[in-house]
C-alpha atoms as a PDB file:
ATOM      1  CA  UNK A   1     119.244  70.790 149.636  1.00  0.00           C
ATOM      2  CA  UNK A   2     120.690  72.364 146.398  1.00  0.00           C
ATOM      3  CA  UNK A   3     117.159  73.570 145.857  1.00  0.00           C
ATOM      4  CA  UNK A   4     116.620  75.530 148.802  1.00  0.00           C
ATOM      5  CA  UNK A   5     120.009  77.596 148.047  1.00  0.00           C
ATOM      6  CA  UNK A   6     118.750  78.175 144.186  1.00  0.00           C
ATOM      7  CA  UNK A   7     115.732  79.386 146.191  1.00  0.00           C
ATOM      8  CA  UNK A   8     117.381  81.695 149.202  1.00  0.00           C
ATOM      9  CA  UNK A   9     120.451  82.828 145.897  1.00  0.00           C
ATOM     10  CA  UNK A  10     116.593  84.001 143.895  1.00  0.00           C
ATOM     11  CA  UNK A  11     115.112  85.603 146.692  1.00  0.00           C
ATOM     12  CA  UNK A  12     117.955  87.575 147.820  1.00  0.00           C
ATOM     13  CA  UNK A  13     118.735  88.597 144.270  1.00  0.00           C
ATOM     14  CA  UNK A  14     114.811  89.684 143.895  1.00  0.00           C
ATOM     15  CA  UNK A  15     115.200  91.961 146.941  1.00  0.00           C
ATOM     16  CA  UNK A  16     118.365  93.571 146.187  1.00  0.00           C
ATOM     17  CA  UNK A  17     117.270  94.521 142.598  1.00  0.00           C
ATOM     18  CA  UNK A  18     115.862  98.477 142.505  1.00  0.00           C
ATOM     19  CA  UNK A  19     113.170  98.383 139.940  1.00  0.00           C
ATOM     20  CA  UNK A  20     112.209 101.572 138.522  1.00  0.00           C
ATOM     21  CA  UNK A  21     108.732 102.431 136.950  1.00  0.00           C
ATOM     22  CA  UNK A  22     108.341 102.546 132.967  1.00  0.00           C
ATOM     23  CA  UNK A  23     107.777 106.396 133.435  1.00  0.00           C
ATOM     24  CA  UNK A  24     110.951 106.822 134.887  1.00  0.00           C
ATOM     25  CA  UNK A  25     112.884 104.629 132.930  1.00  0.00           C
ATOM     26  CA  UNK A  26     111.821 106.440 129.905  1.00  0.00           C
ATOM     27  CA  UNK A  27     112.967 109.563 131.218  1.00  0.00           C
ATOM     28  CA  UNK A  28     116.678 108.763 131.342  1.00  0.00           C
ATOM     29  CA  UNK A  29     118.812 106.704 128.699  1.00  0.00           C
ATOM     30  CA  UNK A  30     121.584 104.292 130.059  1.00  0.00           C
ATOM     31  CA  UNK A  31     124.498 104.130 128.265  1.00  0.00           C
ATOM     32  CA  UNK A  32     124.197 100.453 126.815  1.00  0.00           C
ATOM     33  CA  UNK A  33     127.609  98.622 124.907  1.00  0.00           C
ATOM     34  CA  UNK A  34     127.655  97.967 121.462  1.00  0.00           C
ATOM     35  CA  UNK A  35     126.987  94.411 121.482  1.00  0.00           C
ATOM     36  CA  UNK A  36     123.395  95.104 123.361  1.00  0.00           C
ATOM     37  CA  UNK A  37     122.527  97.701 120.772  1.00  0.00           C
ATOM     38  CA  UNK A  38     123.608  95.824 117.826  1.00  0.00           C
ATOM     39  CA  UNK A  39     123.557  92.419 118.793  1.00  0.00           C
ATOM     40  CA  UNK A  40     125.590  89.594 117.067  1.00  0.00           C
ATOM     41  CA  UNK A  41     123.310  86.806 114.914  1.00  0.00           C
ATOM     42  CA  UNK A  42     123.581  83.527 115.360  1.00  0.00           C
ATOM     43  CA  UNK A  43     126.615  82.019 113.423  1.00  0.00           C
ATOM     44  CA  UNK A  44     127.576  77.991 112.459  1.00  0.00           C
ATOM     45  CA  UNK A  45     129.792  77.880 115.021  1.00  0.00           C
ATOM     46  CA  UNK A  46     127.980  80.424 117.982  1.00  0.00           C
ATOM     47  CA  UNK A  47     125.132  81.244 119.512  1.00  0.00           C
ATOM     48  CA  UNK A  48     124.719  84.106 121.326  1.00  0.00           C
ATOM     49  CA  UNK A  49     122.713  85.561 124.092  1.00  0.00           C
ATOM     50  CA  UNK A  50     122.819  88.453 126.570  1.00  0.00           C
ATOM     51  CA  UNK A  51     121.810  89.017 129.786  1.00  0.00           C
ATOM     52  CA  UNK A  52     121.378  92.305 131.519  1.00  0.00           C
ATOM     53  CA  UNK A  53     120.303  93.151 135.283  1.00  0.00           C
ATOM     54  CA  UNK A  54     120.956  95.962 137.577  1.00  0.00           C
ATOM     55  CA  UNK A  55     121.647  95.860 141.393  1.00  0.00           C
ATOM     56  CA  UNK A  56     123.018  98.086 144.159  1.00  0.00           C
ATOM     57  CA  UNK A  57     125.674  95.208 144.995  1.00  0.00           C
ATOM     58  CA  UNK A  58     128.377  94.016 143.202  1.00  0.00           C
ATOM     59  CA  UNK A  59     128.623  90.912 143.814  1.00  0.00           C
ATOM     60  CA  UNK A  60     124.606  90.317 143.993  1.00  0.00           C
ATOM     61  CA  UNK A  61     124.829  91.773 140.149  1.00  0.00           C
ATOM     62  CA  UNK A  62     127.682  89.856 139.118  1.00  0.00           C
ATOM     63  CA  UNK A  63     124.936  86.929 140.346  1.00  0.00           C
ATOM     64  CA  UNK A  64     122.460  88.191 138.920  1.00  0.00           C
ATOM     65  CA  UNK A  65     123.184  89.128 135.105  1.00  0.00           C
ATOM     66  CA  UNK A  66     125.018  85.454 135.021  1.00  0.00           C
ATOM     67  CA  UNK A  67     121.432  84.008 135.954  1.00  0.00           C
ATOM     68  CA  UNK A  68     119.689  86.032 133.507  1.00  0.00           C
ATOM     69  CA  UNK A  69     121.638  85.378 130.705  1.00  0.00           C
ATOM     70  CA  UNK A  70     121.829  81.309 131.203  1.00  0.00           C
ATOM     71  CA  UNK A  71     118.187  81.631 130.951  1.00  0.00           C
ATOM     72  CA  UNK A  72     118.164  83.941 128.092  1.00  0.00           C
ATOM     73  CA  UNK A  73     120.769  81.126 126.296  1.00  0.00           C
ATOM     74  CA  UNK A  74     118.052  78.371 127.443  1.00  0.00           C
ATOM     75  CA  UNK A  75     114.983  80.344 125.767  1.00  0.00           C
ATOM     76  CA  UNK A  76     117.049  80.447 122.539  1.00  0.00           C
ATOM     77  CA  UNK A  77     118.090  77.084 122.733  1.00  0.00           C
ATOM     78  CA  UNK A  78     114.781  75.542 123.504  1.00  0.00           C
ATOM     79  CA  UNK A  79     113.609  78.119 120.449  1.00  0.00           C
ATOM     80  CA  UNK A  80     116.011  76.424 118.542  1.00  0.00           C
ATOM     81  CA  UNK A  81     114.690  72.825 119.690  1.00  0.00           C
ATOM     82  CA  UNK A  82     111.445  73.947 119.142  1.00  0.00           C
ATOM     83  CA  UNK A  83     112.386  74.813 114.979  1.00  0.00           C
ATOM     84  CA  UNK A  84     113.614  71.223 114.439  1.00  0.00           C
ATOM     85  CA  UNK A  85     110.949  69.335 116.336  1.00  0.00           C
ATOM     86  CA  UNK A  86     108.106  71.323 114.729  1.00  0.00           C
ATOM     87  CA  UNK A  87     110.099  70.993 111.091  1.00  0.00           C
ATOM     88  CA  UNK A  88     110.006  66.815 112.305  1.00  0.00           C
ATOM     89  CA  UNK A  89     106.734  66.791 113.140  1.00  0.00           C
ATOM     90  CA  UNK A  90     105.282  68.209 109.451  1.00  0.00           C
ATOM     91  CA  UNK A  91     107.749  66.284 107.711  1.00  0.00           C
ATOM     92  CA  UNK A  92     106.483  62.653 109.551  1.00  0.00           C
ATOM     93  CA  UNK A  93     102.988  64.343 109.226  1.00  0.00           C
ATOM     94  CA  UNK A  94     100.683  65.561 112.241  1.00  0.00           C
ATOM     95  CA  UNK A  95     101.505  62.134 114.246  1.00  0.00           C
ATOM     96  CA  UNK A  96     100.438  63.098 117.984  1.00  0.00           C
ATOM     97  CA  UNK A  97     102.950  60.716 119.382  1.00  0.00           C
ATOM     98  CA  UNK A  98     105.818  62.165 117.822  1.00  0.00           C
ATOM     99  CA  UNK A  99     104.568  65.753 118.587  1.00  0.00           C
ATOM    100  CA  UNK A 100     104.222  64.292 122.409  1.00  0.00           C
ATOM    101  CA  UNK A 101     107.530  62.813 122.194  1.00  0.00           C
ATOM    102  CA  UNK A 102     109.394  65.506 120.454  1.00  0.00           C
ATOM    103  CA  UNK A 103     107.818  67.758 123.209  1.00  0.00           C
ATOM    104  CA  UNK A 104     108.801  65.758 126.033  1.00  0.00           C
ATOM    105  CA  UNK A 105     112.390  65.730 124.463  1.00  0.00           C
ATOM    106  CA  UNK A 106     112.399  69.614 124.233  1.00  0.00           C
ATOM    107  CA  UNK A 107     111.046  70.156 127.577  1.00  0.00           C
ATOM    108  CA  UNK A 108     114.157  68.000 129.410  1.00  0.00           C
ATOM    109  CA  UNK A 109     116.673  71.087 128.079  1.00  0.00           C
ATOM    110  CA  UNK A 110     116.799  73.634 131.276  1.00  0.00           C
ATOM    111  CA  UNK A 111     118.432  75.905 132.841  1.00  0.00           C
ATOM    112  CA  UNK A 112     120.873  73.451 135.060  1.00  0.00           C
ATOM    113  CA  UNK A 113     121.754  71.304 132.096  1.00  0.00           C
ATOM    114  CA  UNK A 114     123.348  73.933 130.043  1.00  0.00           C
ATOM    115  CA  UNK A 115     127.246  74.054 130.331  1.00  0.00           C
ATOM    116  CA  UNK A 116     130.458  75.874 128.139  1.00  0.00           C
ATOM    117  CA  UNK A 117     128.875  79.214 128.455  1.00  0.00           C
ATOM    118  CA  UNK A 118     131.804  81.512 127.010  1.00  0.00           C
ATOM    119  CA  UNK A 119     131.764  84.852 127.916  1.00  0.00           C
ATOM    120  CA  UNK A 120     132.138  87.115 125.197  1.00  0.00           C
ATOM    121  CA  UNK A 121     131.738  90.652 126.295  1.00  0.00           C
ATOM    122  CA  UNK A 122     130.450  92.205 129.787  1.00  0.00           C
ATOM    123  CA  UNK A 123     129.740  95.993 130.624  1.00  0.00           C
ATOM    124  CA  UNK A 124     129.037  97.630 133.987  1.00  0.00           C
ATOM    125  CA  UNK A 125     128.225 101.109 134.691  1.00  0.00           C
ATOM    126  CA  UNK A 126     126.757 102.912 137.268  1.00  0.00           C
ATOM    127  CA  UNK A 127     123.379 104.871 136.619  1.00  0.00           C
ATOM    128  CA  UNK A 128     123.974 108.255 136.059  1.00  0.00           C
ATOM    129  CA  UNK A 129     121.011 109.487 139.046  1.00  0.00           C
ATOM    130  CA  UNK A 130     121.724 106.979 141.662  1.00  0.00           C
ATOM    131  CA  UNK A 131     125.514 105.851 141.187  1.00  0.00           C
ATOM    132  CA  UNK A 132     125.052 103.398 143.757  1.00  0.00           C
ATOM    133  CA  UNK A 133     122.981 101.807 140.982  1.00  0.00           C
ATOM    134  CA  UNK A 134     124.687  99.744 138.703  1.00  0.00           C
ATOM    135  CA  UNK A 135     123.675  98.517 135.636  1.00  0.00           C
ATOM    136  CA  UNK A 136     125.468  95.158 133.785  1.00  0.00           C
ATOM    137  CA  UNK A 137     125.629  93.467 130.720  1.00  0.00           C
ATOM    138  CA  UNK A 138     126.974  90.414 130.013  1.00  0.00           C
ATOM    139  CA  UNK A 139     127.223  88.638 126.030  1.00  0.00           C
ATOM    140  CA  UNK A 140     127.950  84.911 125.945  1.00  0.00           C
ATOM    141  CA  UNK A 141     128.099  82.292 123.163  1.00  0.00           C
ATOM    142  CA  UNK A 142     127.573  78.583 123.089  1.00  0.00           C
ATOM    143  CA  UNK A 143     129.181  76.266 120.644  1.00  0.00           C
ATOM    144  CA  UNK A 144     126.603  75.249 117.889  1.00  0.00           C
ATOM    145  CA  UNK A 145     127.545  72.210 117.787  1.00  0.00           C
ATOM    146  CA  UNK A 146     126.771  71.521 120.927  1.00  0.00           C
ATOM    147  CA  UNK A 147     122.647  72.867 120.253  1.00  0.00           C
ATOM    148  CA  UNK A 148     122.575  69.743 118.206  1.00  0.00           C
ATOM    149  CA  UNK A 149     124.455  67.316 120.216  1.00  0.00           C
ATOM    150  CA  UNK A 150     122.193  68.153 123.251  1.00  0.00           C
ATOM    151  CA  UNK A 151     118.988  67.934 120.886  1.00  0.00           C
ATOM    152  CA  UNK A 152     119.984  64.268 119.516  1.00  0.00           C
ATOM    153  CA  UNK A 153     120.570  63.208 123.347  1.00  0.00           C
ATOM    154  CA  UNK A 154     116.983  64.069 124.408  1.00  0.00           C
ATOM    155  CA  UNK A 155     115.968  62.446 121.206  1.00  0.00           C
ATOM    156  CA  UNK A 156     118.217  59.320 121.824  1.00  0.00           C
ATOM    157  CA  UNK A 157     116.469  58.548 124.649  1.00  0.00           C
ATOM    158  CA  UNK A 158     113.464  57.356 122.698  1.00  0.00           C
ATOM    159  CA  UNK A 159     115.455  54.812 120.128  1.00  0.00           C
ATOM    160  CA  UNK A 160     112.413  54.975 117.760  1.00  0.00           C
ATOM    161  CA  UNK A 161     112.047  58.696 117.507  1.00  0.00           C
ATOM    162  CA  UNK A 162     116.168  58.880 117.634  1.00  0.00           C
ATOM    163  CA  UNK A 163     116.149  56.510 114.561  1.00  0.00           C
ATOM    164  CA  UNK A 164     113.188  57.962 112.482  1.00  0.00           C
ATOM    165  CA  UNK A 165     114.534  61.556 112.995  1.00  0.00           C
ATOM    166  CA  UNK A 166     118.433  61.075 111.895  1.00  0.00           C
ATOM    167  CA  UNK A 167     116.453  59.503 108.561  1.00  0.00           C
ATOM    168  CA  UNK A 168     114.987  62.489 107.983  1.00  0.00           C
ATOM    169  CA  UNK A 169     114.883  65.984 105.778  1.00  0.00           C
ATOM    170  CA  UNK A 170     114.681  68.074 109.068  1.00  0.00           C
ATOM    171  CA  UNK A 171     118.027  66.378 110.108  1.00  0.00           C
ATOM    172  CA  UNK A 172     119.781  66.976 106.844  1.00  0.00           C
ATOM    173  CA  UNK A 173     119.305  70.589 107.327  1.00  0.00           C
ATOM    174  CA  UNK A 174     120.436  70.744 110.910  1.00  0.00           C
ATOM    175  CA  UNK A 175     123.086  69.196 110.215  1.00  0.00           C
ATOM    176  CA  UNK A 176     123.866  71.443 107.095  1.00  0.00           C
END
């Protein structure tokens, strides 16, 4: 049941956003905040992501931009999962059934498990041709800490792996 509203919340978001063509969204510049045009970089304690959309409604924006940017923080957490399994995986040499198992720990982190978004920054403004077009940005962090917490969890479900990688060089310096 949850699914099928995920699925009817995508759709209507999918019909309500006004694309425009490449050509025409070279020929006008959006005003854009200054955390989109000089994004922050990662720090010990944040990470950072932002999501932008546009949208004739409100509310269907407000929607929208929140999706995009929890998928934007799960692409850069997953990159970051990605780092520390592939670091593992040349340290314990090219084992295939840590590579599979690192993998399959990786590939549990998605979009519904991610939680303590904090919003950082948001902008909205409407486009200066069509004002009923607005245009939103939204910046959001994640605690650090937490990228490794929720790493170690998907490893800790395979108490071999879990064991062999808090031994190692790779967890030293993700720890560090």
């Amino acid at each position: 049941m949850p699914g099928r509203f995920i699925l009817i919340v995508l759709c209507t978001l999918l019909i309500g956003i006004t694309t425009l063509t490449a050509q025409e969204q070279d020929q006008k510049e959006i005003e854009k905040p200054e955390f989109v045009t000089n994004p922050p970089e990662h720090t010990k304690k944040k990470v950072f992501a932002i999501g932008t959309a546009k949208n004739t409604s409100r509310q269907m924006l407000e929607m929208a931009v929140k999706a995009t940017v929890k998928q934007v923080m799960v692409d850069t957490l997953r990159a970051r999962f990605n780092f520390w399994a592939n670091q593992f995986i040349e340290e314990v040499g090219d084992s295939t059934q840590v590579a599979y198992q690192m993998e399959e720990a990786v590939s549990g982190f998605y979009v519904n498990k991610i939680d303590m978004l904090k919003e950082e920054d948001s902008f909205m403004m409407p486009d200066p041709d069509i004002p009923q077009l607005i245009y939103a940005y939204l910046l959001v962090s994640y605690p650090a800490e937490n990228v490794q917490k929720k790493f170690l969890q998907f490893l800790g479900k395979d108490q071999g792996l879990y064991n062999k990688f808090i031994s190692s060089e790779t967890y030293f310096y993700m720890e560090n």
